[in-house]
C-alpha atoms as a PDB file:
ATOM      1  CA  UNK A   1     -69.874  31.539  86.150  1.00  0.00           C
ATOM      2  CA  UNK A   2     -66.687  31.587  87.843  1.00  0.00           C
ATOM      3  CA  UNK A   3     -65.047  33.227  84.787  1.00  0.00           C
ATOM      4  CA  UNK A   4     -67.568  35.855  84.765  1.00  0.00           C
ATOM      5  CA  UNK A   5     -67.253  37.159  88.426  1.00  0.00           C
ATOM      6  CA  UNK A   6     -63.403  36.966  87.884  1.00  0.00           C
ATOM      7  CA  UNK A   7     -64.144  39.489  84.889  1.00  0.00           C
ATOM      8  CA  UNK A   8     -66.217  41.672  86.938  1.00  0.00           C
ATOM      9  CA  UNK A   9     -64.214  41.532  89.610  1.00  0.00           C
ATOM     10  CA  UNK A  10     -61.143  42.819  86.914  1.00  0.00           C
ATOM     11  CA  UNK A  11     -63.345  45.125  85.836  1.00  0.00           C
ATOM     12  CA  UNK A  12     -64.400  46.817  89.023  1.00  0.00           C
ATOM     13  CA  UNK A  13     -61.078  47.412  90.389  1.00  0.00           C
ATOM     14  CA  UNK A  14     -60.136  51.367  90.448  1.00  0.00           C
ATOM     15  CA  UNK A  15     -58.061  52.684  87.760  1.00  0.00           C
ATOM     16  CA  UNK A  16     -55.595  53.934  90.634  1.00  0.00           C
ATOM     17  CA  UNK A  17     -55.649  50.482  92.293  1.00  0.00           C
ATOM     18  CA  UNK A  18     -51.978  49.607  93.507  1.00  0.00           C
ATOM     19  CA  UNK A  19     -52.704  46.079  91.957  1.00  0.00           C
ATOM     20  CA  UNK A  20     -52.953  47.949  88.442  1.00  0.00           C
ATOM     21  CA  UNK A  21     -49.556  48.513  86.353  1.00  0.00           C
ATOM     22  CA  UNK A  22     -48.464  52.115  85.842  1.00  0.00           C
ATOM     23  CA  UNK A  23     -49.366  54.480  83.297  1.00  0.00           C
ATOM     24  CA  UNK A  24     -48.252  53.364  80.045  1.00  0.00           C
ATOM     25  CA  UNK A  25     -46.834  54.818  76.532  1.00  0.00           C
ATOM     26  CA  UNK A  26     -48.212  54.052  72.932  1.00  0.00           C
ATOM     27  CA  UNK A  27     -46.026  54.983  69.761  1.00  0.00           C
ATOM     28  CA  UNK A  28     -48.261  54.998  67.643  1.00  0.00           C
ATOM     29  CA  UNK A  29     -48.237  55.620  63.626  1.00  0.00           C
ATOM     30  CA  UNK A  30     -49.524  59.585  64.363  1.00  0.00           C
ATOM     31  CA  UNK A  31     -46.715  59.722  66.962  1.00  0.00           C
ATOM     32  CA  UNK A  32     -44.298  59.304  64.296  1.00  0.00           C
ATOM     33  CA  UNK A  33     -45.631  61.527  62.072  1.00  0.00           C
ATOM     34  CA  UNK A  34     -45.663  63.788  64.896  1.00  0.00           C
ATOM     35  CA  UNK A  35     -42.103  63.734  65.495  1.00  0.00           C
ATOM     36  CA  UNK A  36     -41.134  63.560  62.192  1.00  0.00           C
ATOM     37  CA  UNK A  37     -42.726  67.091  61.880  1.00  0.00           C
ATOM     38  CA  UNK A  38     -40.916  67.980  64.995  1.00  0.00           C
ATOM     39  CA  UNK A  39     -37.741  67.657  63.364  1.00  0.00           C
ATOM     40  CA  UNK A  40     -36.763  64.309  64.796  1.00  0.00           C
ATOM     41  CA  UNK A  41     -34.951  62.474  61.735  1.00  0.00           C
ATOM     42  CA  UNK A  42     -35.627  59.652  59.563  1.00  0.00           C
ATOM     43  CA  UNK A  43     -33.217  57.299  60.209  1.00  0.00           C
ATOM     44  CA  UNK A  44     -33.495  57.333  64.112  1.00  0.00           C
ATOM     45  CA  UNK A  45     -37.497  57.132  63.764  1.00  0.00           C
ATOM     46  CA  UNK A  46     -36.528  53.850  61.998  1.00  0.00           C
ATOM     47  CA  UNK A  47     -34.340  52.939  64.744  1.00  0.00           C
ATOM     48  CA  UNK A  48     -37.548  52.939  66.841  1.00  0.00           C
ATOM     49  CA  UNK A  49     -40.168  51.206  64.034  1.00  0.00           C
ATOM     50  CA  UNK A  50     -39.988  47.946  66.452  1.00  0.00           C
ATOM     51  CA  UNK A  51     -41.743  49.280  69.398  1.00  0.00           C
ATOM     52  CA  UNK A  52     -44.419  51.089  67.591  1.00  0.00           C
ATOM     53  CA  UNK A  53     -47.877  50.463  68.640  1.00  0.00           C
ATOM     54  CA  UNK A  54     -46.241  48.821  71.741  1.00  0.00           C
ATOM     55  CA  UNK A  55     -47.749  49.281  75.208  1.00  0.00           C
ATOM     56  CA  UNK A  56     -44.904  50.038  77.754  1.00  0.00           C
ATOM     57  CA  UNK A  57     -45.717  50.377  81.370  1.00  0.00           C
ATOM     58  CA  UNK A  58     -43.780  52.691  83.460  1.00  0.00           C
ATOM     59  CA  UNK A  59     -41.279  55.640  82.595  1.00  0.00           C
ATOM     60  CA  UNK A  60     -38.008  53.606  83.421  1.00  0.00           C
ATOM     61  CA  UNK A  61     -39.132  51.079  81.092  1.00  0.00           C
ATOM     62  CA  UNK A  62     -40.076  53.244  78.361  1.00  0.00           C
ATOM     63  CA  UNK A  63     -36.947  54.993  79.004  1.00  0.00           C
ATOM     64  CA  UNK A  64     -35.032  52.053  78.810  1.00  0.00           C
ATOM     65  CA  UNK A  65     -37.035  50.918  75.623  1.00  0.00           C
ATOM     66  CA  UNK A  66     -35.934  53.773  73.519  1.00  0.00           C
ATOM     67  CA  UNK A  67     -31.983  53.239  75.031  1.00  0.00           C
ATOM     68  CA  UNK A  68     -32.555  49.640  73.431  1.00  0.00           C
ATOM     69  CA  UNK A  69     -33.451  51.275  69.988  1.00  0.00           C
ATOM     70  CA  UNK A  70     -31.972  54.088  69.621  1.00  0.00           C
ATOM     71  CA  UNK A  71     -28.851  54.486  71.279  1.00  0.00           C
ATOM     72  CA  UNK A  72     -28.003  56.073  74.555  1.00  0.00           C
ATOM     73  CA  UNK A  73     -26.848  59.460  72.710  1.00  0.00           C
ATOM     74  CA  UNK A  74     -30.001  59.580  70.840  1.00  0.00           C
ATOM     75  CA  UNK A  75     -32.553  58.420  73.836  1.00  0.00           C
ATOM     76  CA  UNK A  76     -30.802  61.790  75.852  1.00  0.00           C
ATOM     77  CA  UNK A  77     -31.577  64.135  72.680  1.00  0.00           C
ATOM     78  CA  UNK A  78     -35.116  62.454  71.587  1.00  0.00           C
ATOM     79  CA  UNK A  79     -36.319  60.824  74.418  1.00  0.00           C
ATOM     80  CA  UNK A  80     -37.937  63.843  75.796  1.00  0.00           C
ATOM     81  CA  UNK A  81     -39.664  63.873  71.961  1.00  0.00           C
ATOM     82  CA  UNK A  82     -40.757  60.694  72.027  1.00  0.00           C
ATOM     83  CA  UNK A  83     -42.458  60.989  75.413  1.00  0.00           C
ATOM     84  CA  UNK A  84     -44.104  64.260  74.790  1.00  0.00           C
ATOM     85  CA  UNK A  85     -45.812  62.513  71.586  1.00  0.00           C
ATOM     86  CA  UNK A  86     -46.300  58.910  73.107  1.00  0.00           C
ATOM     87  CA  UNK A  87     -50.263  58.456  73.608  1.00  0.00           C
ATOM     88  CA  UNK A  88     -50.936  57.737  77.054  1.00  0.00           C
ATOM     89  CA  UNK A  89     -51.982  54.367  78.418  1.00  0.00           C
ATOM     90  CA  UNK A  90     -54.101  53.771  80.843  1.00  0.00           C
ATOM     91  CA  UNK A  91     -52.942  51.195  83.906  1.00  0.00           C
ATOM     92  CA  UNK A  92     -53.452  47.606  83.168  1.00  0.00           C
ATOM     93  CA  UNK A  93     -54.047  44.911  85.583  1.00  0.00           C
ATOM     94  CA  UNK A  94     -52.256  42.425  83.063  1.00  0.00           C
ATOM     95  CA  UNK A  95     -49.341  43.875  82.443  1.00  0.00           C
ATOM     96  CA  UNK A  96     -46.137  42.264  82.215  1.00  0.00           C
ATOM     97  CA  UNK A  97     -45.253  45.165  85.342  1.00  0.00           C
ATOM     98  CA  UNK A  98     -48.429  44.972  87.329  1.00  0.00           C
ATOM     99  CA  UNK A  99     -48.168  43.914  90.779  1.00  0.00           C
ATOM    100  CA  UNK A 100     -51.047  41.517  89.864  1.00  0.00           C
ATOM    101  CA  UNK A 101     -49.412  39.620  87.286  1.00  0.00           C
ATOM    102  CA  UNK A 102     -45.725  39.689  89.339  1.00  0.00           C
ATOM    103  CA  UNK A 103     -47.754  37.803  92.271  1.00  0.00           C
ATOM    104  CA  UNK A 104     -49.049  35.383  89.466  1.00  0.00           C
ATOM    105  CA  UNK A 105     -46.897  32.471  90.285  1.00  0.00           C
ATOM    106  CA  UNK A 106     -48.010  32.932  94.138  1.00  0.00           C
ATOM    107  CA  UNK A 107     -52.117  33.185  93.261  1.00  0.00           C
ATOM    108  CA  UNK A 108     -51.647  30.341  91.104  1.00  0.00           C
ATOM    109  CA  UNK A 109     -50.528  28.450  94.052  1.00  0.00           C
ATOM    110  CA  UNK A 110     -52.783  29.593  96.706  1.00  0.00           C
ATOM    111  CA  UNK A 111     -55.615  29.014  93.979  1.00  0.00           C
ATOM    112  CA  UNK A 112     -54.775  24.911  93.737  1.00  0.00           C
ATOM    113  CA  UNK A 113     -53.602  24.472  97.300  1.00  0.00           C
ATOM    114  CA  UNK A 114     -56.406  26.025  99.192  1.00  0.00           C
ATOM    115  CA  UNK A 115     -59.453  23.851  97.564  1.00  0.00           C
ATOM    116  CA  UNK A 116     -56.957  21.167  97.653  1.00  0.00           C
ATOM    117  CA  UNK A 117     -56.422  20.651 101.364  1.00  0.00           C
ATOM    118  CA  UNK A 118     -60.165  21.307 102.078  1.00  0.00           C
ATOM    119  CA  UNK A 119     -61.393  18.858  99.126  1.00  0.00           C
ATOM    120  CA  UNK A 120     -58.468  16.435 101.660  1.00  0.00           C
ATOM    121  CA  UNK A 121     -60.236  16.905 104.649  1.00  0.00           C
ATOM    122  CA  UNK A 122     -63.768  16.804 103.546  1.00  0.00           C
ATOM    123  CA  UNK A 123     -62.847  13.820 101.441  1.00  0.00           C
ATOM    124  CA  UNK A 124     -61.080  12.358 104.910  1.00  0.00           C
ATOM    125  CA  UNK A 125     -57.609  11.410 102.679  1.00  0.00           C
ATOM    126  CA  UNK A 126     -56.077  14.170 104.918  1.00  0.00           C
ATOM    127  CA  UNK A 127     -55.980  14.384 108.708  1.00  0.00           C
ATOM    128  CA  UNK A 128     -52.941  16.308 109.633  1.00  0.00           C
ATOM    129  CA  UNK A 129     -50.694  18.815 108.268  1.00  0.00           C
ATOM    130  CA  UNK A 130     -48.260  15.556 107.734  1.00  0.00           C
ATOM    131  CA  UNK A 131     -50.312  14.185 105.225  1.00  0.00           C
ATOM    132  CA  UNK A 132     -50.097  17.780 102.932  1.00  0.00           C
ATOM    133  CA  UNK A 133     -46.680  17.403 103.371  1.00  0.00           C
ATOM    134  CA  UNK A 134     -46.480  13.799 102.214  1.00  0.00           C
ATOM    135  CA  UNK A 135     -48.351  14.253  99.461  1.00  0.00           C
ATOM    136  CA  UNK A 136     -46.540  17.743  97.748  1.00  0.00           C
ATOM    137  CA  UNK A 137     -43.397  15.498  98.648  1.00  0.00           C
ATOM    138  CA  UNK A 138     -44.588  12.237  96.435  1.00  0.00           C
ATOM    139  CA  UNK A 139     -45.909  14.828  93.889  1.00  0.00           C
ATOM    140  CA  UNK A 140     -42.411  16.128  93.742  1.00  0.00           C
ATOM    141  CA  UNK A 141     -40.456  12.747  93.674  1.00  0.00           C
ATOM    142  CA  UNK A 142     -41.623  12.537  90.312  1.00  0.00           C
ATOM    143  CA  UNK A 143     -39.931  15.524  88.528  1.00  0.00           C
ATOM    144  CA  UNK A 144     -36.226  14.169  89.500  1.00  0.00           C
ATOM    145  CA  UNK A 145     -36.307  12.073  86.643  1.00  0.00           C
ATOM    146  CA  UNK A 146     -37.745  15.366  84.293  1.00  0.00           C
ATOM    147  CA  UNK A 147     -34.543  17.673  86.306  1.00  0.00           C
ATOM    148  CA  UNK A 148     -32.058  15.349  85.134  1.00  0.00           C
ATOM    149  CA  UNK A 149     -33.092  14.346  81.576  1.00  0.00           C
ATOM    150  CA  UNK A 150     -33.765  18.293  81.065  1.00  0.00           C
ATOM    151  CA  UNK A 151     -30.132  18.528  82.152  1.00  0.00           C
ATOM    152  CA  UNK A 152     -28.407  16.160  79.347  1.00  0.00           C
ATOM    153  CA  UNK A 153     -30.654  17.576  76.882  1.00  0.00           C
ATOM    154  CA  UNK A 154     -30.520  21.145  77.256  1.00  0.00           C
ATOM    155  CA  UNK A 155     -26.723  20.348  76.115  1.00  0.00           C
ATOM    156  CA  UNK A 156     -27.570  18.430  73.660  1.00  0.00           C
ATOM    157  CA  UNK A 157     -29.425  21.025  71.814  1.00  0.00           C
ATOM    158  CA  UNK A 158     -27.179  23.931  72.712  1.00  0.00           C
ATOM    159  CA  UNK A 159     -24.111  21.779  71.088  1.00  0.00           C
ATOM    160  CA  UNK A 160     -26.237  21.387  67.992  1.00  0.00           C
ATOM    161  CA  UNK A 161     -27.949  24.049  67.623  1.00  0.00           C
ATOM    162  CA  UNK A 162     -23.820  25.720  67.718  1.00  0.00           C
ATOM    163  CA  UNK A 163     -22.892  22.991  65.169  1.00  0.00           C
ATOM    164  CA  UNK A 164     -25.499  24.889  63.152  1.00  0.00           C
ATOM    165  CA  UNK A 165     -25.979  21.587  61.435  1.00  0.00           C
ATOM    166  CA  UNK A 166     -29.681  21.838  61.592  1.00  0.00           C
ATOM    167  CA  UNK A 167     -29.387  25.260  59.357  1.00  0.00           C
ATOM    168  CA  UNK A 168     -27.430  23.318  56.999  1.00  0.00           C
ATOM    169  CA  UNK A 169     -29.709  20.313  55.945  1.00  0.00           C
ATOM    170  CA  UNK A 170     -32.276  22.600  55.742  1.00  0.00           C
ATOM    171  CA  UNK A 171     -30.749  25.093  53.044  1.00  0.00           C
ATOM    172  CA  UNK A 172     -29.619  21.760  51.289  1.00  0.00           C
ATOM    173  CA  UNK A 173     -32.683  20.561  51.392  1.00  0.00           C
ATOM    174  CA  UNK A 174     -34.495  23.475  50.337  1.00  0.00           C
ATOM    175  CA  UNK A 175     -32.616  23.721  47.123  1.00  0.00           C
ATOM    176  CA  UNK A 176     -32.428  20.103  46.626  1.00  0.00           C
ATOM    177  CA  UNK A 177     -35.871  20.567  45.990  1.00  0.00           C
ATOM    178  CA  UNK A 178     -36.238  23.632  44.272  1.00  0.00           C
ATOM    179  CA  UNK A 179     -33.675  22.111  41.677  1.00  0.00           C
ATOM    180  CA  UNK A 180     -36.144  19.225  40.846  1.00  0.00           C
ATOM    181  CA  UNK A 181     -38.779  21.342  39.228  1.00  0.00           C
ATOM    182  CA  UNK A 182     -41.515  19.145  40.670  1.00  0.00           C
ATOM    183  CA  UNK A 183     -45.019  19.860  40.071  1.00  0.00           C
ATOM    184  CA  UNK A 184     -47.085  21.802  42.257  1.00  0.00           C
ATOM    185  CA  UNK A 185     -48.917  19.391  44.078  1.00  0.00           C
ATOM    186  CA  UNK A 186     -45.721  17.542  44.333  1.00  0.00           C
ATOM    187  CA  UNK A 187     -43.941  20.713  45.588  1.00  0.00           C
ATOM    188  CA  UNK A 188     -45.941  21.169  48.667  1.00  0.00           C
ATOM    189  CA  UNK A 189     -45.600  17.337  49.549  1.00  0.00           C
ATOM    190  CA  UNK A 190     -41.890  17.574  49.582  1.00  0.00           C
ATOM    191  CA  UNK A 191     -41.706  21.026  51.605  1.00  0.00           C
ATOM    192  CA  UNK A 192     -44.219  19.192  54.233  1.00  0.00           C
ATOM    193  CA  UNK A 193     -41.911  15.924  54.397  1.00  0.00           C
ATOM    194  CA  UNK A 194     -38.782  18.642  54.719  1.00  0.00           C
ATOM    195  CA  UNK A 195     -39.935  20.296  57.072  1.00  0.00           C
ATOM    196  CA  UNK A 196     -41.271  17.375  59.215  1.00  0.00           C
ATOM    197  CA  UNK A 197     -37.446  16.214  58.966  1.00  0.00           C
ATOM    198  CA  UNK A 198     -35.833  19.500  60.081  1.00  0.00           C
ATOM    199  CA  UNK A 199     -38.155  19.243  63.000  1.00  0.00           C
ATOM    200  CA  UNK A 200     -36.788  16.645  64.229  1.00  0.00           C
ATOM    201  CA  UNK A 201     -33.367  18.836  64.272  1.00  0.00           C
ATOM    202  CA  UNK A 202     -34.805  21.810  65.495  1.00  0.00           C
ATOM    203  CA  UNK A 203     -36.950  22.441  68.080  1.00  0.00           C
ATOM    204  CA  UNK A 204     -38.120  25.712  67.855  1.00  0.00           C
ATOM    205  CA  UNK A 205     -41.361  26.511  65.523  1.00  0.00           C
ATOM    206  CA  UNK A 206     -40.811  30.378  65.052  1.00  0.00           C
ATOM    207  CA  UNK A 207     -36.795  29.581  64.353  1.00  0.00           C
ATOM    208  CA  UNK A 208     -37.809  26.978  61.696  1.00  0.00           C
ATOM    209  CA  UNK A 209     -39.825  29.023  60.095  1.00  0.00           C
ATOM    210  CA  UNK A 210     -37.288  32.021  60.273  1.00  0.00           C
ATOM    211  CA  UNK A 211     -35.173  29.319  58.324  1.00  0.00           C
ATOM    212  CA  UNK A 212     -37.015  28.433  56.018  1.00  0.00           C
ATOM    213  CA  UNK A 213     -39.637  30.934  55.188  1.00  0.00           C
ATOM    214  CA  UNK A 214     -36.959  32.991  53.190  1.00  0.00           C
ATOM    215  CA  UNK A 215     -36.467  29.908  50.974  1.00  0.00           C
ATOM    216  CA  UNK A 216     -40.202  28.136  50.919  1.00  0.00           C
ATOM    217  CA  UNK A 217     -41.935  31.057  50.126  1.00  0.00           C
ATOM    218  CA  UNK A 218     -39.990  32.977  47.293  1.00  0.00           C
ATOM    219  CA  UNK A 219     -40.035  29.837  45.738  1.00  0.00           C
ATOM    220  CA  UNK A 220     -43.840  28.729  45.819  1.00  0.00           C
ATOM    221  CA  UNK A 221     -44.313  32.823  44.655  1.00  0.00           C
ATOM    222  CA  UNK A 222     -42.125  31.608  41.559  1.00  0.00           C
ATOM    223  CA  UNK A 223     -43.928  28.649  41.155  1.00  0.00           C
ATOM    224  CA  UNK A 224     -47.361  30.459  41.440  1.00  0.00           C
ATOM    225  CA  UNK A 225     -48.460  30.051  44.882  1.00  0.00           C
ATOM    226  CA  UNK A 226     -49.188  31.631  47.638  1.00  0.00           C
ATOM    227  CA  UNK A 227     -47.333  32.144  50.775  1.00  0.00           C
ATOM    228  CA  UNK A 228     -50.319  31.203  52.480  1.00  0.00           C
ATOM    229  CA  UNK A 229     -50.058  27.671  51.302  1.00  0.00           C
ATOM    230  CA  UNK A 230     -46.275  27.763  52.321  1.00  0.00           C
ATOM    231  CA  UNK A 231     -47.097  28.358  55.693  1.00  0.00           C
ATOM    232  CA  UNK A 232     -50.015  25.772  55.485  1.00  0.00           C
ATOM    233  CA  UNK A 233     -47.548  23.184  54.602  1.00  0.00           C
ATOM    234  CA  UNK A 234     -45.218  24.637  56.886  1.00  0.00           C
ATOM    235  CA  UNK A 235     -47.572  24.109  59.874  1.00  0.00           C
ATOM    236  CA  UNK A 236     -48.470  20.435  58.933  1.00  0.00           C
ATOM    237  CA  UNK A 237     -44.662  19.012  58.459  1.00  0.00           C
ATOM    238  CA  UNK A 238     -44.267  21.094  61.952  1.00  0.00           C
ATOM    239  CA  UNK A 239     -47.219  19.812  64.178  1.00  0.00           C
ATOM    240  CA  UNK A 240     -47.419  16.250  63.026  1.00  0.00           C
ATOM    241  CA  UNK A 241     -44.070  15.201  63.967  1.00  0.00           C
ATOM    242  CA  UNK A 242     -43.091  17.865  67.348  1.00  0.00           C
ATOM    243  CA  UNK A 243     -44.061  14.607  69.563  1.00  0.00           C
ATOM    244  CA  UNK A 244     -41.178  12.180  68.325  1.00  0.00           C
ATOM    245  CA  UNK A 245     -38.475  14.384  68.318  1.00  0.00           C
ATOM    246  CA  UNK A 246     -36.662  14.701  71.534  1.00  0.00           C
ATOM    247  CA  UNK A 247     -35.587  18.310  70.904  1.00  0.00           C
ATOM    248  CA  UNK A 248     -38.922  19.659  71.828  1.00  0.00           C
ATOM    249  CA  UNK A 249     -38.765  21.484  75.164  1.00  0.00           C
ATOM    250  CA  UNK A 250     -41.637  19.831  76.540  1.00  0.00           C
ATOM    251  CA  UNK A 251     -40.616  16.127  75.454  1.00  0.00           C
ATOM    252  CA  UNK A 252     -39.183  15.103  78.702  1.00  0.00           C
ATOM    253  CA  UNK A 253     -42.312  16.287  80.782  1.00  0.00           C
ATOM    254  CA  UNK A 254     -44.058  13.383  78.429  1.00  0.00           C
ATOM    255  CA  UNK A 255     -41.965  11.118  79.581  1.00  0.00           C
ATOM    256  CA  UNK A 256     -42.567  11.895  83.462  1.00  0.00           C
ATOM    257  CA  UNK A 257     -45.668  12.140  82.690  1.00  0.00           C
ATOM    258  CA  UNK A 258     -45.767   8.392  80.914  1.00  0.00           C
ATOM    259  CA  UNK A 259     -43.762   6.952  83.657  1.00  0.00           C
ATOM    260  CA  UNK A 260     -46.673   7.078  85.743  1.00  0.00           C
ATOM    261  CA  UNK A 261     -48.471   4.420  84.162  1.00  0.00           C
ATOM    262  CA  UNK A 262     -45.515   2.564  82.462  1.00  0.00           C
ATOM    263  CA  UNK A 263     -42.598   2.504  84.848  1.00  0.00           C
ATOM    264  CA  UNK A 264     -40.164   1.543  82.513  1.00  0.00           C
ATOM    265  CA  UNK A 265     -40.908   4.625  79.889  1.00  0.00           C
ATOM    266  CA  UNK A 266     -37.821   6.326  78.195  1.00  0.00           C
ATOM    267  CA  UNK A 267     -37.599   8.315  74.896  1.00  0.00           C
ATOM    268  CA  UNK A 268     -37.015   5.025  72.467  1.00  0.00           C
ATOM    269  CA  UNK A 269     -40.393   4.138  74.240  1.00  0.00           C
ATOM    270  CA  UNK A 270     -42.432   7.216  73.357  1.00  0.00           C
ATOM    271  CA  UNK A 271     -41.065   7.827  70.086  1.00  0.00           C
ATOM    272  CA  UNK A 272     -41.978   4.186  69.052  1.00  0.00           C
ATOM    273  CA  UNK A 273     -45.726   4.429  70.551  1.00  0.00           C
ATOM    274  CA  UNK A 274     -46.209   8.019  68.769  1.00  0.00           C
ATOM    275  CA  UNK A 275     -44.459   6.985  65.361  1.00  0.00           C
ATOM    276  CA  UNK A 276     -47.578   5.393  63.911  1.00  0.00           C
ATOM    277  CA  UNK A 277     -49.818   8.324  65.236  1.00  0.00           C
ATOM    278  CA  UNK A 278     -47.391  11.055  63.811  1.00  0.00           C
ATOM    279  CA  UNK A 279     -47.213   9.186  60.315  1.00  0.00           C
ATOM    280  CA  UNK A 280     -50.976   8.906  60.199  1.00  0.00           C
ATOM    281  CA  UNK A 281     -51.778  12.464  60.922  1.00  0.00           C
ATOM    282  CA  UNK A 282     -48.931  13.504  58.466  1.00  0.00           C
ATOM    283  CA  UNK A 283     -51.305  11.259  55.845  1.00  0.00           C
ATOM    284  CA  UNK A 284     -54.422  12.573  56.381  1.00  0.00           C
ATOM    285  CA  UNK A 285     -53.319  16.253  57.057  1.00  0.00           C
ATOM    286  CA  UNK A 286     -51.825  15.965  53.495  1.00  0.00           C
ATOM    287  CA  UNK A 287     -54.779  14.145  51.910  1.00  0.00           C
ATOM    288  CA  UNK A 288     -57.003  17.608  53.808  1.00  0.00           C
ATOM    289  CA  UNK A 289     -55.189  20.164  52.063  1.00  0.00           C
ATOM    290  CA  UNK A 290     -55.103  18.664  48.625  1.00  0.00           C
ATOM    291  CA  UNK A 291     -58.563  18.129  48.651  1.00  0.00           C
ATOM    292  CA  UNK A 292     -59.196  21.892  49.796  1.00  0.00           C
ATOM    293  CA  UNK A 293     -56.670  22.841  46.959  1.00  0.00           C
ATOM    294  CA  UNK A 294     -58.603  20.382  44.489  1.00  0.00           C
ATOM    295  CA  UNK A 295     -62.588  22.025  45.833  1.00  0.00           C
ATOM    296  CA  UNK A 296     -60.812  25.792  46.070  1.00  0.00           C
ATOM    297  CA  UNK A 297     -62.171  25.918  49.333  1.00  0.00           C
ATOM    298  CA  UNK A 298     -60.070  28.816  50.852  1.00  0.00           C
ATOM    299  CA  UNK A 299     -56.993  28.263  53.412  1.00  0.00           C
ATOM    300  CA  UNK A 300     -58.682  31.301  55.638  1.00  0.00           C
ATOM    301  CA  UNK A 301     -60.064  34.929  55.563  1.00  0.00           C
ATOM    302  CA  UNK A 302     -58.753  36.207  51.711  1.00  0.00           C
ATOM    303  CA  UNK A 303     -55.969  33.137  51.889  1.00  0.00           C
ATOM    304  CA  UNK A 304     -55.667  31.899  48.004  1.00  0.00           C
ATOM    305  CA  UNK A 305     -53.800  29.119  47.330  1.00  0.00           C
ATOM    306  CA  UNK A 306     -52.161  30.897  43.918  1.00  0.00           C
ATOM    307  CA  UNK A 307     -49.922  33.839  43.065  1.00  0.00           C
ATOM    308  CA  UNK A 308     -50.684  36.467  42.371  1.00  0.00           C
END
């Protein structure tokens, strides 16, 4: 119910509302063929292919945008062009450049504190404006631990991630296995088991799968399947073992977050609790899609499991 009054309440608030972002540009696909038949060339319409069908709020910003992509000599002689043709867009209350959305952190605040210190009184746990400030401070005390383990290991994984040495078990791994000539079934087992180990290198999903999407997928193609199964064994090697390795941003918030029940809770003491978890889903997530492959039930909406 809440939800819904917070939608109508959205919904209700004038277009020209200062809480709203303001007007916005679309490139879209008949943009581009509009400026190509202005006269506007090839190569500098390519320039701007990553921003297409992008929403940007606000003339500076779009301004800036095409400065990004194209150059500043080419923004001065095209930017006029590209603004003329842009679709408009109308203001946004969730835009990144809303008003709304900059006070987010604030709201989100108010929203927790407010029924917080009245739940406190009506509950009787608080009597004074001492007790609020007691309890935000114990709430607090518990992140120094978080600040200074975020510390060491934000350089941890900046020096590796410079030693690149992540990258480079993961190429040799790659082609390891593509020089085994393993059957399919086999395949896909050993590109889930890689990729479980290179998570535990590299933290990032979307730069692990920059990595090694180039290699996985070309090769299941040549081997005759999809690159929907790639990413399906992609996602299991990812997701099954992201809470044992300590590179994972949020891995030392865990820890706090143990502490709180088992005072004496480091990483040696998570990974060894989640170990048998992480090996177990590995297991059955395996055992899942090799039964789908076996019944041909479908990976998702026109997602085979062969090529072509």
């Amino acid at each position: 119910m809440l939800i819904g009054i917070g939608i109508l309440v959205a919904v209700s608030i004038p277009e020209n509302s200062p809480m709203r972002s303001a007007p916005g540009f679309r490139v879209s696909q008949a943009s581009v063929d509009r400026l190509r038949a202005s006269g506007v060339p090839d190569d500098v319409l390519a320039k701007a292919a990553p921003i297409v069908g992008q929403e940007i709020f606000g003339k500076t910003a779009y301004d800036n945008a095409l400065k990004s992509r194209l150059g500043e000599e080419n923004a001065k002689k095209y930017g006029e062009a590209f603004q003329q043709n842009a679709e408009p867009v109308s203001p946004q209350l969730t835009a990144s450049s809303a008003p709304l959305m900059l006070s987010i952190v604030s709201l989100i605040f108010l929203l927790f504190l407010i029924p917080g210190i009245v739940h406190g009184y009506v509950a009787g746990t608080v009597k004074s404006h001492k007790d609020i400030v007691q309890g935000m401070s114990k709430t607090m005390s518990t992140m120094g631990y978080y600040i200074v383990l975020a510390f060491f290991a934000s350089l941890f994984i900046a020096a590796f991630g410079q030693s690149n040495l992540g990258a480079l078990l993961a190429l040799k791994g790659a082609g390891a296995l593509q020089s085994l000539a393993l059957p399919p079934q086999v395949t896909i087992i050993g590109i889930i088991l890689l990729t479980a180990f290179v998570n535990l290198l590299i933290g990032s999903a979307s730069a692990k799968w920059a990595l090694l999407a180039p290699i996985f997928v070309p090769l299941l193609m040549q081997l005759g399947m999809s690159p929907e199964l790639a990413q399906a064994a992609y996602r299991i090697g990812d997701s099954t073992t992201n809470i044992i390795t300590p590179l994972m941003p949020y891995f030392p918030l865990v820890v706090v977050f143990a502490q709180r029940y088992v005072k004496n809770t480091g990483i040696g003491t998570l990974v060894s609790l989640m170990l048998p978890y992480t090996v177990v889903f590995m297991i059955t997530w395996i055992i899942f899609l090799i039964i789908y492959w076996a019944l041909g039930i479908p990976l998702g909406i026109q997602a085979p499991y062969t090529y072509p």
